[in-house]
C-alpha atoms as a PDB file:
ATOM      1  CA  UNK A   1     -27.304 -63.246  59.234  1.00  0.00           C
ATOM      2  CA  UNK A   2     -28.232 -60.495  62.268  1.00  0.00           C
ATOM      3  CA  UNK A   3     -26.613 -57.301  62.124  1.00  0.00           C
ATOM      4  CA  UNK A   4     -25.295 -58.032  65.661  1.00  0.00           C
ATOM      5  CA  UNK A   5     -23.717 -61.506  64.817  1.00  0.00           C
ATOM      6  CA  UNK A   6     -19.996 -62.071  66.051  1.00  0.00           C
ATOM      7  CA  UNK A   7     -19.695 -58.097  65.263  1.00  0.00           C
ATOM      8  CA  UNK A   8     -18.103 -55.327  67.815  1.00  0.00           C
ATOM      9  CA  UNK A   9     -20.392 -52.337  67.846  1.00  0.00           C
ATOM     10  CA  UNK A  10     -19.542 -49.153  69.646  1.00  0.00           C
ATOM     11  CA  UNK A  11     -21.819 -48.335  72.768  1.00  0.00           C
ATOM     12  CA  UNK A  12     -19.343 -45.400  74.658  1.00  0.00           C
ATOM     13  CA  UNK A  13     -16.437 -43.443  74.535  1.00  0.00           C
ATOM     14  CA  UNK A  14     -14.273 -41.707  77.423  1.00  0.00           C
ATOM     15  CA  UNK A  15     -14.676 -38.290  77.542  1.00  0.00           C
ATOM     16  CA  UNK A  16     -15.907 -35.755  80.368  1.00  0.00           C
ATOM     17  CA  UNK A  17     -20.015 -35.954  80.668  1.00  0.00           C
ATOM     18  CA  UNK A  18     -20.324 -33.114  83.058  1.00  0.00           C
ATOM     19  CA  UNK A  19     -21.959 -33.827  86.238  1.00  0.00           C
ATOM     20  CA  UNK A  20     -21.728 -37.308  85.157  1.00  0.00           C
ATOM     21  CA  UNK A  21     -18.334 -38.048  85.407  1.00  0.00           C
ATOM     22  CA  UNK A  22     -15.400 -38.307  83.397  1.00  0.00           C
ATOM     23  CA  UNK A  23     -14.278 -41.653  81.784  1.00  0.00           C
ATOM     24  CA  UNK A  24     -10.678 -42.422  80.862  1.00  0.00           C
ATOM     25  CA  UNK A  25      -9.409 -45.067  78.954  1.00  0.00           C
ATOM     26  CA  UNK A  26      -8.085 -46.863  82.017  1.00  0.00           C
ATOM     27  CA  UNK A  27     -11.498 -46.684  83.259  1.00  0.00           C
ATOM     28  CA  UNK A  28     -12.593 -48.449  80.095  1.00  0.00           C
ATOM     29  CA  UNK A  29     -10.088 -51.228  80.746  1.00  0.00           C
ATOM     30  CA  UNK A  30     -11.282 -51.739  84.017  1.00  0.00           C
ATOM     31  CA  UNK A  31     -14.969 -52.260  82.932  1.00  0.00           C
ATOM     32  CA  UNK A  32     -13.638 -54.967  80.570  1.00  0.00           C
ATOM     33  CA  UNK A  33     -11.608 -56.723  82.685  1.00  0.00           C
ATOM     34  CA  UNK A  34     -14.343 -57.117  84.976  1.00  0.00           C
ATOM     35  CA  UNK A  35     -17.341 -57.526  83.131  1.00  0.00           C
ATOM     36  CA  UNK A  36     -18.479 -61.401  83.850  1.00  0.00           C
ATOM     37  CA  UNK A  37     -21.788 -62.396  82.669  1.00  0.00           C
ATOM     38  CA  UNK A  38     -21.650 -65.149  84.900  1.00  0.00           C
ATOM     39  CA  UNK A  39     -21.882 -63.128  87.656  1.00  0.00           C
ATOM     40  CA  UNK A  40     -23.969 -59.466  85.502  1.00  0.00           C
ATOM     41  CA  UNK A  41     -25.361 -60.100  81.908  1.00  0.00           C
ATOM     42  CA  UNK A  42     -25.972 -56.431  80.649  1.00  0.00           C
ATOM     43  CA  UNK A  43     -29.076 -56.283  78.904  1.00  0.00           C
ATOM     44  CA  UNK A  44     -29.906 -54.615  75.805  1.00  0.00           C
ATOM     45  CA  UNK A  45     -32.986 -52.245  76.257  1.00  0.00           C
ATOM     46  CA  UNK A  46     -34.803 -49.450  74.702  1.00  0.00           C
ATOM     47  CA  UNK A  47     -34.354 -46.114  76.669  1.00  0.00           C
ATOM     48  CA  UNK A  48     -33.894 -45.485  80.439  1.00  0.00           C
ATOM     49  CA  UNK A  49     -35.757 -47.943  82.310  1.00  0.00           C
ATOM     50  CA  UNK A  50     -36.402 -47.810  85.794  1.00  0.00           C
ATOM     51  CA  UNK A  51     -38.656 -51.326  86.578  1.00  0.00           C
ATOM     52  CA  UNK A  52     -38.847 -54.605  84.724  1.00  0.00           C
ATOM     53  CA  UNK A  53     -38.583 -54.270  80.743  1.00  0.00           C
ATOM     54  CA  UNK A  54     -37.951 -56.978  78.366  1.00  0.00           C
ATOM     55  CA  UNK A  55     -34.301 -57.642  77.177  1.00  0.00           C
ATOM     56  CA  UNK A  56     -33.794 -57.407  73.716  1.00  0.00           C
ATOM     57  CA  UNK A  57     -30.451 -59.125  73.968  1.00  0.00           C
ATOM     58  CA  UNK A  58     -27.586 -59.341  75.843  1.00  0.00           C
ATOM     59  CA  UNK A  59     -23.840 -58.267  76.062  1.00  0.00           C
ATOM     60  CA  UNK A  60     -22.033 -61.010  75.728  1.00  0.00           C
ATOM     61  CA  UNK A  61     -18.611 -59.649  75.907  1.00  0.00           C
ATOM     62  CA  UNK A  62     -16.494 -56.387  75.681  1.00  0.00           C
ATOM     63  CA  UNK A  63     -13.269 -54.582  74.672  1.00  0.00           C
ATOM     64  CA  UNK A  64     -11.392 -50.867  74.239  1.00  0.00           C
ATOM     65  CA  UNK A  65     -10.463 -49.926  70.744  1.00  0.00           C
ATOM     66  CA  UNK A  66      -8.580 -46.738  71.581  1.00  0.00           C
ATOM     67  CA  UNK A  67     -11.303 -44.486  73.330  1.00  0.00           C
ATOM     68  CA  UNK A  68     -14.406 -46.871  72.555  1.00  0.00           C
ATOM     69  CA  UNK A  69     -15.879 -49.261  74.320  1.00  0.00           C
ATOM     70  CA  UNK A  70     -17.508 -51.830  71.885  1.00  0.00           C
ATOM     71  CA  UNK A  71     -19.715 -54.858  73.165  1.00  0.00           C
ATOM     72  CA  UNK A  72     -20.240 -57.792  71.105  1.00  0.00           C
ATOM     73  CA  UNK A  73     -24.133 -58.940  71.928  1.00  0.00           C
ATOM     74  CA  UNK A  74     -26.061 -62.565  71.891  1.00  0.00           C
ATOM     75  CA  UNK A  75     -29.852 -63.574  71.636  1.00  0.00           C
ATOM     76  CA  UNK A  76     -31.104 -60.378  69.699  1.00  0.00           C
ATOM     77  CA  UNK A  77     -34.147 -60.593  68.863  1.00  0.00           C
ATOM     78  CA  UNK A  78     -34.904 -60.770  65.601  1.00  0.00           C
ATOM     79  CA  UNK A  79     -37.027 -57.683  65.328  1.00  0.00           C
ATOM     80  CA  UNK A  80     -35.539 -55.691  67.177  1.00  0.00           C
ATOM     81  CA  UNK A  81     -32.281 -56.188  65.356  1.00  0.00           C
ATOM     82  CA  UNK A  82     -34.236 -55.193  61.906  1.00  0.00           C
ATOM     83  CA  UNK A  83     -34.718 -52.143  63.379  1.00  0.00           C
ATOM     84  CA  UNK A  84     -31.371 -51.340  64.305  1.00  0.00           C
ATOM     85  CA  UNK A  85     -30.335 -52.046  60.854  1.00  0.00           C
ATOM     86  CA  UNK A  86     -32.989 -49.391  59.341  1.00  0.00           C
ATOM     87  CA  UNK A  87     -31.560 -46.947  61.504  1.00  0.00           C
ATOM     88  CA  UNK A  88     -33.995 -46.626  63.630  1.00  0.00           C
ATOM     89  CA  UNK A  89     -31.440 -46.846  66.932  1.00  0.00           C
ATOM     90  CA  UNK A  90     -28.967 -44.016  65.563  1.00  0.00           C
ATOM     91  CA  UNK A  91     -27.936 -43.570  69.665  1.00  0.00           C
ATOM     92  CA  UNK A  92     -26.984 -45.908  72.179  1.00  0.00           C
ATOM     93  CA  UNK A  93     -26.402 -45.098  76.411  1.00  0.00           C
ATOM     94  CA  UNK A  94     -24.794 -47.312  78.906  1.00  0.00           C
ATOM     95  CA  UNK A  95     -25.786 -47.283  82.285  1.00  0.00           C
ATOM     96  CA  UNK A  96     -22.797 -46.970  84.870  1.00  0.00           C
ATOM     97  CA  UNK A  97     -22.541 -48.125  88.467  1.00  0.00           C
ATOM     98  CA  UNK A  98     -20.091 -48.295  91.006  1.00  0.00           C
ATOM     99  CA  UNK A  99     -20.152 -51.829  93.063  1.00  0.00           C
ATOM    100  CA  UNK A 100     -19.264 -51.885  96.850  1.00  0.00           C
ATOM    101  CA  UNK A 101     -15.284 -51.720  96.062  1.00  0.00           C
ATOM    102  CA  UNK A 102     -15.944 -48.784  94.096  1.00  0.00           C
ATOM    103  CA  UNK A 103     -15.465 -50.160  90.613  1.00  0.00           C
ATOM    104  CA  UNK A 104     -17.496 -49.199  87.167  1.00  0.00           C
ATOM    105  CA  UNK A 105     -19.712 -52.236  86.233  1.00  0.00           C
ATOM    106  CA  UNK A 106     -22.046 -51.942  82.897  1.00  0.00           C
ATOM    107  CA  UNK A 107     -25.419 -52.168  84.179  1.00  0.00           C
ATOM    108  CA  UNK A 108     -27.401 -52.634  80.600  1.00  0.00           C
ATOM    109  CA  UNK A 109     -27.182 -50.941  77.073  1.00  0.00           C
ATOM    110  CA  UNK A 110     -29.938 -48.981  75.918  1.00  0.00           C
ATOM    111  CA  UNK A 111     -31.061 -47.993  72.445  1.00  0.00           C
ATOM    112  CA  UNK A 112     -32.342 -44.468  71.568  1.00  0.00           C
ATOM    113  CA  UNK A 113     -34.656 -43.137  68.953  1.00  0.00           C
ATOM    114  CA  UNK A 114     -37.996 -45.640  68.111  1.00  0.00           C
ATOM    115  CA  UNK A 115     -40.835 -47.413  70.060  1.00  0.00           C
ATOM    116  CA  UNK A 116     -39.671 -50.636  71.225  1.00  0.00           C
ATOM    117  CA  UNK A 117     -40.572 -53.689  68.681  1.00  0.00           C
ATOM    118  CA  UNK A 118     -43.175 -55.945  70.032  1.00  0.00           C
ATOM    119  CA  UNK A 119     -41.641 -59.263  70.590  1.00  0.00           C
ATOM    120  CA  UNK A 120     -43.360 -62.219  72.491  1.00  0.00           C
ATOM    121  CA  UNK A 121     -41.569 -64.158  75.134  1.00  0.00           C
ATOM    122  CA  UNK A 122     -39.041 -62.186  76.316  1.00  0.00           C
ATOM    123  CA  UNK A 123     -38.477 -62.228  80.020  1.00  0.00           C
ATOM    124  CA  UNK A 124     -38.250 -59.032  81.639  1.00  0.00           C
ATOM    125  CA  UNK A 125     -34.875 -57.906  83.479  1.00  0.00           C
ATOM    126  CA  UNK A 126     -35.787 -56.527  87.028  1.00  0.00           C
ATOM    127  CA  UNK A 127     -34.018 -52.982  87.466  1.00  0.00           C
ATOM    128  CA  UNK A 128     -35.626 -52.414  90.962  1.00  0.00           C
ATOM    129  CA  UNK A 129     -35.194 -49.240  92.074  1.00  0.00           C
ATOM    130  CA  UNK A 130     -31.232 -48.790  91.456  1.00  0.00           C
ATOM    131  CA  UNK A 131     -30.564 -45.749  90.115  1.00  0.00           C
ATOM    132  CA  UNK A 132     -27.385 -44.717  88.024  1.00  0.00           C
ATOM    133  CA  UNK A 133     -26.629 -42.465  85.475  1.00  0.00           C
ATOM    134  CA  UNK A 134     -27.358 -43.090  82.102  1.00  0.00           C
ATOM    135  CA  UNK A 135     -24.898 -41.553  79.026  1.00  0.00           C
ATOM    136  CA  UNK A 136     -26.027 -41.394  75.657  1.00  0.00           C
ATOM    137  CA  UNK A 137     -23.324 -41.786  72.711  1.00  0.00           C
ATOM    138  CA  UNK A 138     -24.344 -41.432  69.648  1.00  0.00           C
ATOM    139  CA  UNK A 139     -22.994 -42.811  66.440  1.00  0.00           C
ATOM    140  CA  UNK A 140     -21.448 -39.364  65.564  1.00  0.00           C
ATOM    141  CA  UNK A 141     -19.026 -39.753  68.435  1.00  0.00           C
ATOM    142  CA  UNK A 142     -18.168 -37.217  70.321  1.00  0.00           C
ATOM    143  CA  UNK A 143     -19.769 -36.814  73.986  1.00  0.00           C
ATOM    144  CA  UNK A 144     -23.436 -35.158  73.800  1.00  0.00           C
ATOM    145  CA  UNK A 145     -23.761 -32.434  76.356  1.00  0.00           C
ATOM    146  CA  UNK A 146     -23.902 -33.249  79.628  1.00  0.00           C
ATOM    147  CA  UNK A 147     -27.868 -34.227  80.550  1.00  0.00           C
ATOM    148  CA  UNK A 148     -28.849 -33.346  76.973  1.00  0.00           C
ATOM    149  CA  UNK A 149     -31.568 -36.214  76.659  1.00  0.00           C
ATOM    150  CA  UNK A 150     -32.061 -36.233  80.295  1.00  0.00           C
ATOM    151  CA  UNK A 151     -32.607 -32.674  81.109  1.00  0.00           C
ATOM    152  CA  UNK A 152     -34.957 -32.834  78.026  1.00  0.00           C
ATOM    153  CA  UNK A 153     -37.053 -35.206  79.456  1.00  0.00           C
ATOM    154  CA  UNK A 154     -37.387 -33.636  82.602  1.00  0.00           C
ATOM    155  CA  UNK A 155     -38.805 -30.032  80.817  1.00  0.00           C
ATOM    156  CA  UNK A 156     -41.663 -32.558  79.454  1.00  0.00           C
ATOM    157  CA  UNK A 157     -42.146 -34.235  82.554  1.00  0.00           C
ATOM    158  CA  UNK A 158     -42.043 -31.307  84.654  1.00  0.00           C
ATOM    159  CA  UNK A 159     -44.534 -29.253  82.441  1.00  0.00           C
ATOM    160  CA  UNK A 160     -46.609 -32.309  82.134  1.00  0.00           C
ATOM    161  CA  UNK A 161     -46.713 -32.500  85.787  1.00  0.00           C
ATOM    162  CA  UNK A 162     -47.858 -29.066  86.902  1.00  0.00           C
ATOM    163  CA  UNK A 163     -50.966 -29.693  84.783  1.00  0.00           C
ATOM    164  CA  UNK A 164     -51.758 -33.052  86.000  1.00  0.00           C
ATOM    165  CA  UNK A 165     -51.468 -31.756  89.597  1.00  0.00           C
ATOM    166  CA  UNK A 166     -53.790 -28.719  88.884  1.00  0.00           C
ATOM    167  CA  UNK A 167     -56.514 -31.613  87.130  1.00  0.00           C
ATOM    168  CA  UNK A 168     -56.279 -33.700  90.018  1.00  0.00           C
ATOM    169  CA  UNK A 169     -55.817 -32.078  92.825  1.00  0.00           C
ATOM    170  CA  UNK A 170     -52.282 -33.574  93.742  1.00  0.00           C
ATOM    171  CA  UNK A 171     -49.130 -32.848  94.656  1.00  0.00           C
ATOM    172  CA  UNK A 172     -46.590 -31.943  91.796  1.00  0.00           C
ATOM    173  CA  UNK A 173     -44.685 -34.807  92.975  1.00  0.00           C
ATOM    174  CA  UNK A 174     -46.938 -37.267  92.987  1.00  0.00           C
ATOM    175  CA  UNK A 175     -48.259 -36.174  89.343  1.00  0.00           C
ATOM    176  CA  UNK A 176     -44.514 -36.243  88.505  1.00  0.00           C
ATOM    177  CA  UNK A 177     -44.077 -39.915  89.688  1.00  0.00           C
ATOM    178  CA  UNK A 178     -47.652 -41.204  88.189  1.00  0.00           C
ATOM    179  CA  UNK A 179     -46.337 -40.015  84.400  1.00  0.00           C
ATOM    180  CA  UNK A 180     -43.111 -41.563  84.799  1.00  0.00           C
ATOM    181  CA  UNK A 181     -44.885 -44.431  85.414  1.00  0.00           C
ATOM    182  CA  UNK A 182     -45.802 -44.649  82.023  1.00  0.00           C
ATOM    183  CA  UNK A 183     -43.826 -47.069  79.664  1.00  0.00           C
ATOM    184  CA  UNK A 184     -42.046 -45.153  76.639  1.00  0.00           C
ATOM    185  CA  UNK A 185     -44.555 -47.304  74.323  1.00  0.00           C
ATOM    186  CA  UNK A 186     -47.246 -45.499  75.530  1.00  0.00           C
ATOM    187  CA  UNK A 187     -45.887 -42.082  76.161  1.00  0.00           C
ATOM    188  CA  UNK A 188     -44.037 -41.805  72.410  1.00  0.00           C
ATOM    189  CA  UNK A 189     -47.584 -43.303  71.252  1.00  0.00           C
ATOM    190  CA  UNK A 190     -49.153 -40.024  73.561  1.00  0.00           C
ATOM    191  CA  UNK A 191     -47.081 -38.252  72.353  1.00  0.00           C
ATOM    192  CA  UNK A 192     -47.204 -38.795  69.040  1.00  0.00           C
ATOM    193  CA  UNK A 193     -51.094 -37.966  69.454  1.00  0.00           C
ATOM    194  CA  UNK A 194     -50.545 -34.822  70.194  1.00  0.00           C
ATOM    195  CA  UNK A 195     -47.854 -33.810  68.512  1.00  0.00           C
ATOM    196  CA  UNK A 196     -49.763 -34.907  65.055  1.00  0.00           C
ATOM    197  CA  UNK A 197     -53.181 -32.452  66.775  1.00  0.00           C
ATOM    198  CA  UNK A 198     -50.318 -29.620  67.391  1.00  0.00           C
ATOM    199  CA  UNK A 199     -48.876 -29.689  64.008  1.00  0.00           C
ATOM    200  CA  UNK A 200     -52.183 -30.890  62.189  1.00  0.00           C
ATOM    201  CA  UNK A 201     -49.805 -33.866  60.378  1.00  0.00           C
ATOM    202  CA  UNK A 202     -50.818 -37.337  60.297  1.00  0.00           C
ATOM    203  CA  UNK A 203     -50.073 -39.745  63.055  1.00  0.00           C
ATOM    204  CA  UNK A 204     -47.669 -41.496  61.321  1.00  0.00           C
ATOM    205  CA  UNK A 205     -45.492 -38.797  60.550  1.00  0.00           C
ATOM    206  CA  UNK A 206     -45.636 -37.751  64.103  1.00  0.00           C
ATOM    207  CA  UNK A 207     -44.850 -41.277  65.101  1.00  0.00           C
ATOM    208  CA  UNK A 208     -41.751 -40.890  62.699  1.00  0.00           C
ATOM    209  CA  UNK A 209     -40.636 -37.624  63.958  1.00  0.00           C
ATOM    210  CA  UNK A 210     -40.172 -39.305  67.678  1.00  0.00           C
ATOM    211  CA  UNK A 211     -38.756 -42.399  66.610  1.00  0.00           C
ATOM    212  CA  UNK A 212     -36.080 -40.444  65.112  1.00  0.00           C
ATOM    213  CA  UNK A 213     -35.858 -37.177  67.300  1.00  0.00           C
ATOM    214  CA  UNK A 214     -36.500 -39.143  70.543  1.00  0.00           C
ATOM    215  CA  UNK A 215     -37.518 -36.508  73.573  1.00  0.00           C
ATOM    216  CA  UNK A 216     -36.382 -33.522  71.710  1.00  0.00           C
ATOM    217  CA  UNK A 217     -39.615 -33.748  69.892  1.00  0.00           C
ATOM    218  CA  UNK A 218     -41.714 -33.866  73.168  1.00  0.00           C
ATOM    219  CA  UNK A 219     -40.784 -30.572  74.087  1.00  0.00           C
ATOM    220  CA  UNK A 220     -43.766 -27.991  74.478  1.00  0.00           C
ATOM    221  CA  UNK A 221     -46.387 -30.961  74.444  1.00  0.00           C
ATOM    222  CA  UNK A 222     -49.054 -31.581  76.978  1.00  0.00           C
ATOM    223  CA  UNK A 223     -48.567 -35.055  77.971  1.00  0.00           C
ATOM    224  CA  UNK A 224     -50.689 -35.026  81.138  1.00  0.00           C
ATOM    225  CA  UNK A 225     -53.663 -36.430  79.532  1.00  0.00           C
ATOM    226  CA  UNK A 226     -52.182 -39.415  79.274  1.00  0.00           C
ATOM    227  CA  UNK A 227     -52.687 -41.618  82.162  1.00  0.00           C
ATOM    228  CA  UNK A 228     -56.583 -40.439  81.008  1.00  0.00           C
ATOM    229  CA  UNK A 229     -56.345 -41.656  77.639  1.00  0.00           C
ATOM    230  CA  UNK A 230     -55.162 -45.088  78.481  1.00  0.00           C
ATOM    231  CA  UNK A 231     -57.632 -45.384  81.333  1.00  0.00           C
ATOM    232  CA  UNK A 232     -59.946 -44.963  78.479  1.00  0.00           C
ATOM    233  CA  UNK A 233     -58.398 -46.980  76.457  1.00  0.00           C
ATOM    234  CA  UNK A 234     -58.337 -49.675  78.474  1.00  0.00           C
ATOM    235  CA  UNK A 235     -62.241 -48.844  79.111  1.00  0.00           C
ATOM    236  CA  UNK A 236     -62.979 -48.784  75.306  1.00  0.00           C
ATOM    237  CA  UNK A 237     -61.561 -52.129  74.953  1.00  0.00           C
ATOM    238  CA  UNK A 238     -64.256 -53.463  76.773  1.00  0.00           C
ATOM    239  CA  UNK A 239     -67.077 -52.515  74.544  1.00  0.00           C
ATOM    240  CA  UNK A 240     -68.296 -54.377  71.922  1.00  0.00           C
ATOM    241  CA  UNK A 241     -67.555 -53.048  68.619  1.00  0.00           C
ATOM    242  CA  UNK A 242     -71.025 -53.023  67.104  1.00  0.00           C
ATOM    243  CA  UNK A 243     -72.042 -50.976  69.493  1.00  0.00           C
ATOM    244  CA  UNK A 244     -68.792 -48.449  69.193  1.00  0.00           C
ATOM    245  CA  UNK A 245     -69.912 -48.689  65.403  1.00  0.00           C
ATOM    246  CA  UNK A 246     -73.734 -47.752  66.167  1.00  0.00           C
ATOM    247  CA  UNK A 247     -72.850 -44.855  68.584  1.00  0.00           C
ATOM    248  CA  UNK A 248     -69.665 -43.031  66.529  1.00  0.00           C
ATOM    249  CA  UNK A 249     -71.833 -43.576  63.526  1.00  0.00           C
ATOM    250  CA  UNK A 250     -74.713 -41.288  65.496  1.00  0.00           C
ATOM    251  CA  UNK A 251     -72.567 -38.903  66.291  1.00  0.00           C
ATOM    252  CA  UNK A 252     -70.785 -38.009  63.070  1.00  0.00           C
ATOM    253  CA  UNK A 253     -74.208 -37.883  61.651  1.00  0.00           C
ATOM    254  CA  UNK A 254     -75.288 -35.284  64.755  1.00  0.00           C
ATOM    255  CA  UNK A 255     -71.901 -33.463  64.271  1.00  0.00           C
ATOM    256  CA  UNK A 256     -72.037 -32.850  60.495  1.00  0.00           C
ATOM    257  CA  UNK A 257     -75.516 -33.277  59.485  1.00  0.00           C
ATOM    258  CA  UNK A 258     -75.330 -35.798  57.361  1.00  0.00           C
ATOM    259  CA  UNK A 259     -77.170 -39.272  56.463  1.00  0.00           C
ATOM    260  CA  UNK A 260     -76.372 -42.435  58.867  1.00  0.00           C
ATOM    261  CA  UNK A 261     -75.485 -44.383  56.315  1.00  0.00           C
ATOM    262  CA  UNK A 262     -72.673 -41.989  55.176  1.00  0.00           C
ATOM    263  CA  UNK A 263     -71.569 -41.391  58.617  1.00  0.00           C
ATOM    264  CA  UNK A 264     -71.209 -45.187  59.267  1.00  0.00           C
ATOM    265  CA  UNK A 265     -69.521 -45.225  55.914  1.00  0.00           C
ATOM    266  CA  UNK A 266     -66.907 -42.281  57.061  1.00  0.00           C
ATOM    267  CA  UNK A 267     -66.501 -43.944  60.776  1.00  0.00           C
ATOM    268  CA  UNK A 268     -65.668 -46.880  59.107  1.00  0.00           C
ATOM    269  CA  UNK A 269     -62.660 -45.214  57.195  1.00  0.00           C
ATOM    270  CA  UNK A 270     -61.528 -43.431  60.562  1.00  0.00           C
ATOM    271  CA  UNK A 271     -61.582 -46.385  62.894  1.00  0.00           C
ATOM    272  CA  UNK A 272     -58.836 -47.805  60.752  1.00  0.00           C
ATOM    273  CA  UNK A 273     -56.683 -44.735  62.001  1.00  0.00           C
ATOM    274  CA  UNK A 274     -54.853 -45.092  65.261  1.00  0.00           C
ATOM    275  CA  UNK A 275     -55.976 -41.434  66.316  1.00  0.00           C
ATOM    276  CA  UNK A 276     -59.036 -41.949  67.095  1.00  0.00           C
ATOM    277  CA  UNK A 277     -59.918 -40.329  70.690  1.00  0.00           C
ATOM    278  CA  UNK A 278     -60.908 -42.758  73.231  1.00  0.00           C
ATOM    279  CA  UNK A 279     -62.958 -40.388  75.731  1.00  0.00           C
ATOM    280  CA  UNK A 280     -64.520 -39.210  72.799  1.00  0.00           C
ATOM    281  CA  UNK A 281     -66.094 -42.551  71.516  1.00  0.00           C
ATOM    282  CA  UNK A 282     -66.982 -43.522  74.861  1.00  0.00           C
ATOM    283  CA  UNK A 283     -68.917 -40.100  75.477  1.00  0.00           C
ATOM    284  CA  UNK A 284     -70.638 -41.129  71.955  1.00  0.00           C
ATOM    285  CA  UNK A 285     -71.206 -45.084  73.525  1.00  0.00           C
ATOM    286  CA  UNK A 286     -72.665 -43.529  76.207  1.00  0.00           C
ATOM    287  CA  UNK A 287     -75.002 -40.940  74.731  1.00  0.00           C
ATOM    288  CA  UNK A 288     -76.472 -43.532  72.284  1.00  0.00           C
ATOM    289  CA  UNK A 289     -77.698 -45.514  75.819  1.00  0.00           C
ATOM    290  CA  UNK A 290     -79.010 -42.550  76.947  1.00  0.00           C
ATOM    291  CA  UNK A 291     -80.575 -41.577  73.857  1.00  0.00           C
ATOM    292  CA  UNK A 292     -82.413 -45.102  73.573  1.00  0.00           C
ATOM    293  CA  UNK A 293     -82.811 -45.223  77.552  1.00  0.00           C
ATOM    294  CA  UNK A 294     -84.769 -41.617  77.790  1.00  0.00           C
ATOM    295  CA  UNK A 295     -86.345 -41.349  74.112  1.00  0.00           C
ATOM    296  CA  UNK A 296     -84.244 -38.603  73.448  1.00  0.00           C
ATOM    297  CA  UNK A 297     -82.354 -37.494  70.010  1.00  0.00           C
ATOM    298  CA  UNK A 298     -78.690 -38.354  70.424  1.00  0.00           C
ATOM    299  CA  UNK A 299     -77.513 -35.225  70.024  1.00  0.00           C
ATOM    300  CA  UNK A 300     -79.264 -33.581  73.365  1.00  0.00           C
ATOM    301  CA  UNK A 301     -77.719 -36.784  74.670  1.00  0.00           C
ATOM    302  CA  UNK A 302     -74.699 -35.920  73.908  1.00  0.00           C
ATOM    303  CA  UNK A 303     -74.818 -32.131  74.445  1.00  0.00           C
ATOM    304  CA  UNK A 304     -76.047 -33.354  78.332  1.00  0.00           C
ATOM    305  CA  UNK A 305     -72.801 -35.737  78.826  1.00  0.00           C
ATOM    306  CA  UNK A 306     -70.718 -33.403  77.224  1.00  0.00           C
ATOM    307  CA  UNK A 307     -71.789 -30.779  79.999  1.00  0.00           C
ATOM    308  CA  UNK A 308     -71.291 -33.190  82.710  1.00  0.00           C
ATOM    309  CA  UNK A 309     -68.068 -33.808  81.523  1.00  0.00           C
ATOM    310  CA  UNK A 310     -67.007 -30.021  81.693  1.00  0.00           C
ATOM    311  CA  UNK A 311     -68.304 -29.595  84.946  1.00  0.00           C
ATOM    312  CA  UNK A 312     -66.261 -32.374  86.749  1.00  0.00           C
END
């Protein structure tokens, strides 16, 4: 039986938010009374989103226990509802609008905390461009501060931003609207990059650390590399493995002077981590070509892309 089967969970509670608005228990009333799914199914989500994202359920109806709103939900996925039940969700927001007669509707649930399971054949839920505020409760219960998780995301944006605009050559703005173009996959999977290079732990642990810490542990990371990295990514997918194989194997052997056969045999072990560096194995791709194209060692190969590289 799913965690979310025929049971109320809690997903607000009135309180003042700040600049978001204050929420009284009449005002909770009034979004159960008129909450038809006939008319608006809230979706469950991960996070904030602001264009199409799968549902990962759906609120089928809800009610006021004292100051808490609780929604009973229908067609969770399975997966995703495993992962609530390890705790990997411990905070949920609701997303608030007013309609033309000036009345709250729920909009869609989100979870907080890990990557979004990956779950075939869900259809997406088209958000458009409607924006409206989005308040985080979390299972302790009392009101975060007003913009807590938002205002946090914004510092990493922001930062993130001012470098991407310096790389290249564009406004702030625009840099600031290409990185929130990113799905939270792929950022917390960025992120989780370099947050396991800052603190020299392993991926995994970093991965961890944001599934369970959210944004708060984005702070103070450089996250304008990665529109790069999955532009490489994407790049690196195209290339045959054997010759990925062939061309890292080269270079660990150029890097730490040691036999090819023991460098295919330690590329071999690192290829099965999720850290490897995509602009960094297609430097190495492309210095093997080179290197069999001109007759050249690998390494000056290498050493001559690598000097391109810093001087674009």
């Amino acid at each position: 039986m799913s965690l979310f089967d025929g049971k109320w969970i809690e997903i607000f509670r009135a309180g003042d938010y700040g600049e978001k608005g204050k929420y009284s228990e009449s005002d909770l009333d009034q979004i159960v009374a008129d909450y038809d799914p006939i008319k608006h199914e809230a979706p469950v989500v991960v996070g904030h989103p602001q264009n199409n994202v799968p549902a990962y359920g759906w609120v089928e109806s809800l009610k006021r226990v004292g100051s808490t709103l609780l929604a009973r939900f229908r067609q969770v996925a399975p997966a995703f509802a495993a992962l609530v039940k390890e705790g990997r969700f411990k905070k949920r927001s609701v997303s608030l609008v007013r309609n033309p007669e000036g009345k709250l509707e729920l909009r869609h649930v989100g979870f907080l905390g890990a990557m979004p399971p990956e779950v075939k054949g869900l259809a997406d839920v088209p958000f458009g461009s409607t924006t409206a505020p989005s308040i985080e409760f979390s299972e302790g219960g009392a009101p975060h501060s007003p913009g807590s998780l938002g205002s946090q995301i914004g510092t990493v944006f922001s930062e993130s931003a001012d470098k991407l605009a310096a790389q290249e050559n564009i406004s702030v703005a625009d840099a600031l609207r290409k990185l929130r173009m990113l799905d939270w996959q792929r950022l917390n999977q960025y992120a989780a990059l370099q947050l396991s290079k800052r603190d020299a732990t392993s991926f995994s642990e970093a991965t961890q650390r944001i599934a369970s810490e959210g944004s708060r542990a984005m702070i103070g990371l450089d996250l304008s590399g990665a529109i790069r990295y999955f532009d490489d990514l994407k790049s690196l997918r195209t290339v045959d493995w054997q010759i990925i194989d062939h061309a890292m194997s080269q270079e660990i052997s150029a890097r730490e002077n040691i036999e090819f056969s023991d460098a295919k045999r330690r590329w071999r072990s690192l290829r099965s981590q999720e850290e490897i560096d995509p602009r960094h194995v297609l430097r190495a791709v492309e210095a093997d070509k080179v290197a069999r194209e001109e007759r050249i060692s690998f390494g000056d190969a290498l050493r001559r892309i690598c000097q391109q590289a810093d001087r674009n």
